[in-house]
Protein backbone atom coordinates (compact mmCIF):
# COMPACT_ATOMS: atom_id res chain seq x y z
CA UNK A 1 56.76 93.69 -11.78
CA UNK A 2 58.89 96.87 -12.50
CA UNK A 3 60.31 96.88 -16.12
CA UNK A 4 63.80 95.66 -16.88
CA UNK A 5 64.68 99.05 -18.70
CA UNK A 6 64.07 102.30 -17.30
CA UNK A 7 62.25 105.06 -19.24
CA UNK A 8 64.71 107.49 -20.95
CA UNK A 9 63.93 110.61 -22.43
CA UNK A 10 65.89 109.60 -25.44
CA UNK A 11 63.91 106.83 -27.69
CA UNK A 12 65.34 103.99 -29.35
CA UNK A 13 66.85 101.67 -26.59
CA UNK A 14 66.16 98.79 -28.02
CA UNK A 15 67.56 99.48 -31.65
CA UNK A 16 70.61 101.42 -30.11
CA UNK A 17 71.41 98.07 -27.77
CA UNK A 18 71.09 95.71 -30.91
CA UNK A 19 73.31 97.97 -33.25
CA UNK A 20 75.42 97.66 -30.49
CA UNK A 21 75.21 94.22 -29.88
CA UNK A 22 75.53 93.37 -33.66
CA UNK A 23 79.07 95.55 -34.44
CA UNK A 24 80.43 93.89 -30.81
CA UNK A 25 79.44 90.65 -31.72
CA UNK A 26 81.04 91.01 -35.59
CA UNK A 27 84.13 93.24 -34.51
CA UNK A 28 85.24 91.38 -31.64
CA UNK A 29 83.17 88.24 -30.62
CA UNK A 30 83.05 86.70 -34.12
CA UNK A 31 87.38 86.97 -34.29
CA UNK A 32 87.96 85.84 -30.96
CA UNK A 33 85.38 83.08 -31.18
CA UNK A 34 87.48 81.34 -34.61
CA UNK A 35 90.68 82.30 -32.44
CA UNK A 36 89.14 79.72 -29.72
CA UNK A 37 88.01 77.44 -32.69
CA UNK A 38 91.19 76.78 -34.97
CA UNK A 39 93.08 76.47 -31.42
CA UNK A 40 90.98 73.43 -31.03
CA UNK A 41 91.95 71.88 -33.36
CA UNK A 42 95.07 70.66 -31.54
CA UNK A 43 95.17 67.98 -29.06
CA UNK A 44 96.28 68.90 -25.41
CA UNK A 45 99.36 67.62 -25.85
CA UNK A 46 100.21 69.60 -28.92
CA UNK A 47 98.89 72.87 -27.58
CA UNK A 48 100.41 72.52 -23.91
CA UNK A 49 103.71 71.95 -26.21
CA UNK A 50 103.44 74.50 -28.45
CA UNK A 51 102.65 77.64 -25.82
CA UNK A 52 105.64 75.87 -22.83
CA UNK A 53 108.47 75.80 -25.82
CA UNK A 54 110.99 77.46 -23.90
CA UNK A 55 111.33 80.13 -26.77
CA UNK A 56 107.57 80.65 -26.36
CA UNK A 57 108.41 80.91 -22.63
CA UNK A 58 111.02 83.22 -23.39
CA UNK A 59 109.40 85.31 -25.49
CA UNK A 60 106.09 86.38 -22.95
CA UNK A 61 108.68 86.99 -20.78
CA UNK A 62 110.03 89.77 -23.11
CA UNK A 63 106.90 91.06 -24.23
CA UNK A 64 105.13 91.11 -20.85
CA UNK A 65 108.02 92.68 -18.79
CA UNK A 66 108.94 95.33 -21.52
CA UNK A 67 105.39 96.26 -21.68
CA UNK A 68 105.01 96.49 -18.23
CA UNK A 69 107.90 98.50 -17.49
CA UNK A 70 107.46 100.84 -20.86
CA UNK A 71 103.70 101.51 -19.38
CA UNK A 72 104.73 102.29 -15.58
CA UNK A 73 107.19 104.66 -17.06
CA UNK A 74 104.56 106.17 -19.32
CA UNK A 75 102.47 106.47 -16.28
CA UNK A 76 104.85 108.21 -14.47
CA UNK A 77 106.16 111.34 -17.52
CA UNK A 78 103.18 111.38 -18.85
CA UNK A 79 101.67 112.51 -15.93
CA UNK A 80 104.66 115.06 -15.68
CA UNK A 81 103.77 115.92 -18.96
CA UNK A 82 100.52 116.60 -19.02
CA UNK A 83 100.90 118.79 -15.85
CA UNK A 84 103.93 120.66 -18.12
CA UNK A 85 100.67 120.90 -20.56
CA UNK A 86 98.14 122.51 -18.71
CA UNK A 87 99.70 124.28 -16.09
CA UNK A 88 102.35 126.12 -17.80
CA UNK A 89 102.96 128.53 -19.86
CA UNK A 90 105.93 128.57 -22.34
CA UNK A 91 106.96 129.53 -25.98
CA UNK A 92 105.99 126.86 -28.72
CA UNK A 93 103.45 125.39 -26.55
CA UNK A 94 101.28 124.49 -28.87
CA UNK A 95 104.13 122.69 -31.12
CA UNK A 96 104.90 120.60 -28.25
CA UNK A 97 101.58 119.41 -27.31
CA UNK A 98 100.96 118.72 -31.10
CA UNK A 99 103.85 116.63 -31.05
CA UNK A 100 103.11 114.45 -28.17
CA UNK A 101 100.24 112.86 -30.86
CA UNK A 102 102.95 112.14 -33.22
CA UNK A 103 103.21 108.59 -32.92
CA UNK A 104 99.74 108.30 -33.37
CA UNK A 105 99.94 109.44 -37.09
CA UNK A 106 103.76 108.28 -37.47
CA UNK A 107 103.16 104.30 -39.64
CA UNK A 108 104.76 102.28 -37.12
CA UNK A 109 107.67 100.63 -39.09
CA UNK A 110 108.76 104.26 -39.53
CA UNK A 111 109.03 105.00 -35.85
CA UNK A 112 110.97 101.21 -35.26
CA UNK A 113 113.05 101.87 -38.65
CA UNK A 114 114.00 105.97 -36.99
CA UNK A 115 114.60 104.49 -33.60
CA UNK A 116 117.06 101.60 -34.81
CA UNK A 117 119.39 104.12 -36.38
CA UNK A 118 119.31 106.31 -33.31
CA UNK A 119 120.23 103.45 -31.18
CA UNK A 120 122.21 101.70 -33.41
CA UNK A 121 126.03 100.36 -31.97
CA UNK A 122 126.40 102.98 -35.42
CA UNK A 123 123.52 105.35 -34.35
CA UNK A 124 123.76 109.22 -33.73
CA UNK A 125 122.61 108.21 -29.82
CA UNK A 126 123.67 104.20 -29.51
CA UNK A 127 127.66 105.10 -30.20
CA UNK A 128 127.70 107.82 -27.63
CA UNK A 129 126.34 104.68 -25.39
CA UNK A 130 128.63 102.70 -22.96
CA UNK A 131 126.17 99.96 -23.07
CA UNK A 132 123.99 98.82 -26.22
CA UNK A 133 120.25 99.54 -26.32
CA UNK A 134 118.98 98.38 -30.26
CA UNK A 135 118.76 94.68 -30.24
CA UNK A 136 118.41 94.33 -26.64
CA UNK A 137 115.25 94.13 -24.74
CA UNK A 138 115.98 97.70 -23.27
CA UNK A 139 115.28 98.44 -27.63
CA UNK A 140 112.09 97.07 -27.05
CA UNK A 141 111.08 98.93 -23.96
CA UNK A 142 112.52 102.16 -25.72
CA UNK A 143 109.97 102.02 -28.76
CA UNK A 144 107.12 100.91 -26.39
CA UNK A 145 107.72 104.17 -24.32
CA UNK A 146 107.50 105.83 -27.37
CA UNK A 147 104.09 104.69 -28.97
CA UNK A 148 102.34 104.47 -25.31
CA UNK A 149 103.27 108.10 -24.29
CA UNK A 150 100.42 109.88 -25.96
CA UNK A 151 97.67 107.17 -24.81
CA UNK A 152 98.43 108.37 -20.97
CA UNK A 153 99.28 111.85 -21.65
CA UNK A 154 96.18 112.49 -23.11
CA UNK A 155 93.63 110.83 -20.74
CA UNK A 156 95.15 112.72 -18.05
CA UNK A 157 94.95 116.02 -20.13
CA UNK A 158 91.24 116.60 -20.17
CA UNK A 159 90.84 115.42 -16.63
CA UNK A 160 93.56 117.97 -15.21
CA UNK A 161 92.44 120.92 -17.32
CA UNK A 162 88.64 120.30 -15.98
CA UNK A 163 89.72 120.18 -12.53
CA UNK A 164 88.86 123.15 -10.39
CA UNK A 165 91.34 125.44 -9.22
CA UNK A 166 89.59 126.66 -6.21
CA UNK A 167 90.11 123.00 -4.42
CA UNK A 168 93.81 123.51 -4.12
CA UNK A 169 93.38 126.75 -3.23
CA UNK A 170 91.30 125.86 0.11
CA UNK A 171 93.75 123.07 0.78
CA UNK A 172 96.72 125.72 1.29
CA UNK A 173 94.08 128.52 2.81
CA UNK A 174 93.85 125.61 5.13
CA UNK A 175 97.56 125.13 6.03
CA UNK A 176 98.89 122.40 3.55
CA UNK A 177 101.67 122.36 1.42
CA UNK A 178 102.09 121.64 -2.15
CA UNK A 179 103.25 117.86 -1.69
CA UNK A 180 100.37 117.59 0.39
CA UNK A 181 97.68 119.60 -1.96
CA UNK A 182 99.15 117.28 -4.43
CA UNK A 183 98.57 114.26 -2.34
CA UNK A 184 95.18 114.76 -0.68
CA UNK A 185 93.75 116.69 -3.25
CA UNK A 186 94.92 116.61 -7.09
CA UNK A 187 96.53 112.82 -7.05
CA UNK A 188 92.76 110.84 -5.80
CA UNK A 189 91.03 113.10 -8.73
CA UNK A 190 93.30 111.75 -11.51
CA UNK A 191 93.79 108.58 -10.69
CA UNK A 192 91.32 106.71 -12.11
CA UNK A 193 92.24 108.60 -15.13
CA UNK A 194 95.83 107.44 -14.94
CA UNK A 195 95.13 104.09 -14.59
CA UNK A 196 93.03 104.01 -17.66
CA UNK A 197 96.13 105.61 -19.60
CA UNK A 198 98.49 102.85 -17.85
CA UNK A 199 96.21 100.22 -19.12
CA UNK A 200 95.68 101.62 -22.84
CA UNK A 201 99.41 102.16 -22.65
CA UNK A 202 99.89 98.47 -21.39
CA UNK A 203 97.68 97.04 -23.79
CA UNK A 204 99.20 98.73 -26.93
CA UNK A 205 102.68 97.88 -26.08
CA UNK A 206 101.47 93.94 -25.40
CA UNK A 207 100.62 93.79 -28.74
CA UNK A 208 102.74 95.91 -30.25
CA UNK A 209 104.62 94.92 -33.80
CA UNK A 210 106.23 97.09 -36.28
CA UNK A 211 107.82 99.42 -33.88
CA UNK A 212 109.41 96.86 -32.17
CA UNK A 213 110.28 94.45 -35.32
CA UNK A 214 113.46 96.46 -36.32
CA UNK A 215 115.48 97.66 -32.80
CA UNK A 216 114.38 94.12 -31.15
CA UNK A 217 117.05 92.25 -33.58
CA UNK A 218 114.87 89.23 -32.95
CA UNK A 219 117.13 86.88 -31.74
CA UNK A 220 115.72 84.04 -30.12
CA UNK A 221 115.79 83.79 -26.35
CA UNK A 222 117.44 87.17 -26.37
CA UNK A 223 115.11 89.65 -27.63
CA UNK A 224 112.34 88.22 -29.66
CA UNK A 225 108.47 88.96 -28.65
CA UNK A 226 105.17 86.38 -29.03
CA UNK A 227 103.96 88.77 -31.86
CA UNK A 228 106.85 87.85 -34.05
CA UNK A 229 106.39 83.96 -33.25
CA UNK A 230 103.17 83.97 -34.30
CA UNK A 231 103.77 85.54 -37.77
CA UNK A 232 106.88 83.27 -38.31
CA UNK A 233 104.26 80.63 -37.29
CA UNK A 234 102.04 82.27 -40.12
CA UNK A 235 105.09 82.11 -42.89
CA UNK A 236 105.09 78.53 -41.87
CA UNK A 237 101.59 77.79 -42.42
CA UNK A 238 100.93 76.58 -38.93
CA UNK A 239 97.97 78.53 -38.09
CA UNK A 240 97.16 76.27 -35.29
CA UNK A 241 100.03 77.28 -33.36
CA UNK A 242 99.78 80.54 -34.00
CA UNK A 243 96.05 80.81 -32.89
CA UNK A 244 97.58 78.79 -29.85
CA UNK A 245 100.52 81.70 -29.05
CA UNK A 246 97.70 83.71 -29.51
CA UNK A 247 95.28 82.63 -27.02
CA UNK A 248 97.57 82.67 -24.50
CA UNK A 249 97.96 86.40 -24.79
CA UNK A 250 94.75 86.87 -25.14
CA UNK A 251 94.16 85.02 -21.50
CA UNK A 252 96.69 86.82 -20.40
CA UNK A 253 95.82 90.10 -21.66
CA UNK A 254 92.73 89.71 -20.38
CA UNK A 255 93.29 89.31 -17.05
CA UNK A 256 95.86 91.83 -16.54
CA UNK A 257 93.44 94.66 -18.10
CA UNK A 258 90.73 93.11 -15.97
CA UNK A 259 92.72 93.22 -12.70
CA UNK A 260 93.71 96.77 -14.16
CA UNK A 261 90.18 98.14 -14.49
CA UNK A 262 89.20 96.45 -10.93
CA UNK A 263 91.76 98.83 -9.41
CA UNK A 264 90.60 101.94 -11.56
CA UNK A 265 86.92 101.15 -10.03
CA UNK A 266 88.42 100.50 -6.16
CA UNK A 267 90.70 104.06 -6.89
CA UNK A 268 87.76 105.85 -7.89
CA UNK A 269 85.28 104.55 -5.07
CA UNK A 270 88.37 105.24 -2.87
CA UNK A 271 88.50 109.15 -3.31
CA UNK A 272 84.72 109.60 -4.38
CA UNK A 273 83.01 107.55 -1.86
CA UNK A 274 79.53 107.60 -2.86
């Protein structure tokens, strides 16, 4: 009977798989599993009423479409941007490049506090504006754009500055041009790493709160998002149907990412077939 693990030349399998499986089991498990257990404490009735309220309906709809356009858009420039990155060359490089981590450091409720009085009907941008962007859910896609930008611009980074130069150039010694080198050659190499920046990207802005808190204006069935139901549901003391708003994110959420990753996998078989 062959063994179930194969021999490594590093030691300690088994205590590095139980540390492992101890921190997953505390850090994420544990949470999730008292998510699933305080939701159960509704009936079916209660819970099927609580997550189809039409401003719970409402409200997925905001915060899955804006996060799904703010990440396709983040897919698309920060591709651009990393390619500015590491293929050019250009005073203040180095500023830039630092900057694009800024919203990492930046505290959330500062970014959504800065962005609010740009786009303001009174901002420095939103006056210049024939059409209003804070309190609108074009506000929330703006400051989801801005705190998923770095999560695609840097996965794509590493993976473009590793890539070898000498592939393009034997695509155009061998007659193709540079939508086609870009096509056949560069495009299939990154993609896998582009689709795991869509999907960080994606995931961030689907549970994204204190960016989006101030420009969203929160108005019911207008602009408000399932993150700030479920704290309202908090202030109310009705943890049940908050863990219930919750959950159904969480399926949600799941899937999407799962579906995500499947087509990561199918990209990457796809243009390195084994």
């Amino acid at each position: 009977m062959k063994p179930f693990v194969k021999p490594s030349v590093i030691p300690g399998f088994a205590l590095a798989l139980g540390f492992t499986l101890l921190a997953l089991t505390l850090v994420v498990l544990l949470p999730l599993s008292g998510l699933f257990v305080k939701t159960a404490t509704l009936s079916f009735a209660e819970f099927w009423d609580t997550v189809t309220d039409p401003r719970a309906l409402h409200a997925y709809y905001i915060s899955f479409t804006t996060a799904l356009v703010a990440a396709l858009f983040n897919m698309v420039f920060g591709l651009i941007v990393a390619w500015v990155l590491v293929r050019y060359d250009f005073p203040l490089k180095s500023l830039f490049d630092a900057m694009v981590d800024l919203p990492f450091a930046l505290p959330t409720a500062v970014a959504g506090i800065a962005l609010t009085a740009l786009y303001a009907p009174t901002g420095w941008i939103g006056q210049m504006l024939p059409f209003k962007v804070a309190f609108t859910p074009l506000g929330i896609t703006i400051a989801l754009i801005f705190i998923g930008l770095p999560f695609v611009v840097r996965t794509v980074q590493p993976v473009l500055e590793d890539m070898e130069r000498e592939w393009e150039e034997a695509a155009t010694s061998l007659g193709a041009n540079r939508f086609q080198v870009f096509r056949y050659v560069i495009f299939p190499h990154i993609t896998p790493a582009l689709m795991t920046g869509f999907a960080m990207a994606f995931a961030r802005a689907l549970g994204e709160y204190g960016s989006v808190i101030f420009i969203a204006g929160n108005m019911p069935m207008v602009s408000e998002i399932v993150p700030l139901l479920i704290v309202m549901k908090l202030e109310q003391y009705d943890y049940a149907g908050a863990t219930a708003l919750a959950l159904v994110m969480l399926v949600f959420s799941f899937f999407m990412l799962l579906t995500i990753n499947w087509l990561q996998k199918w990209s990457q078989n796809r243009a390195f077939p084994r």
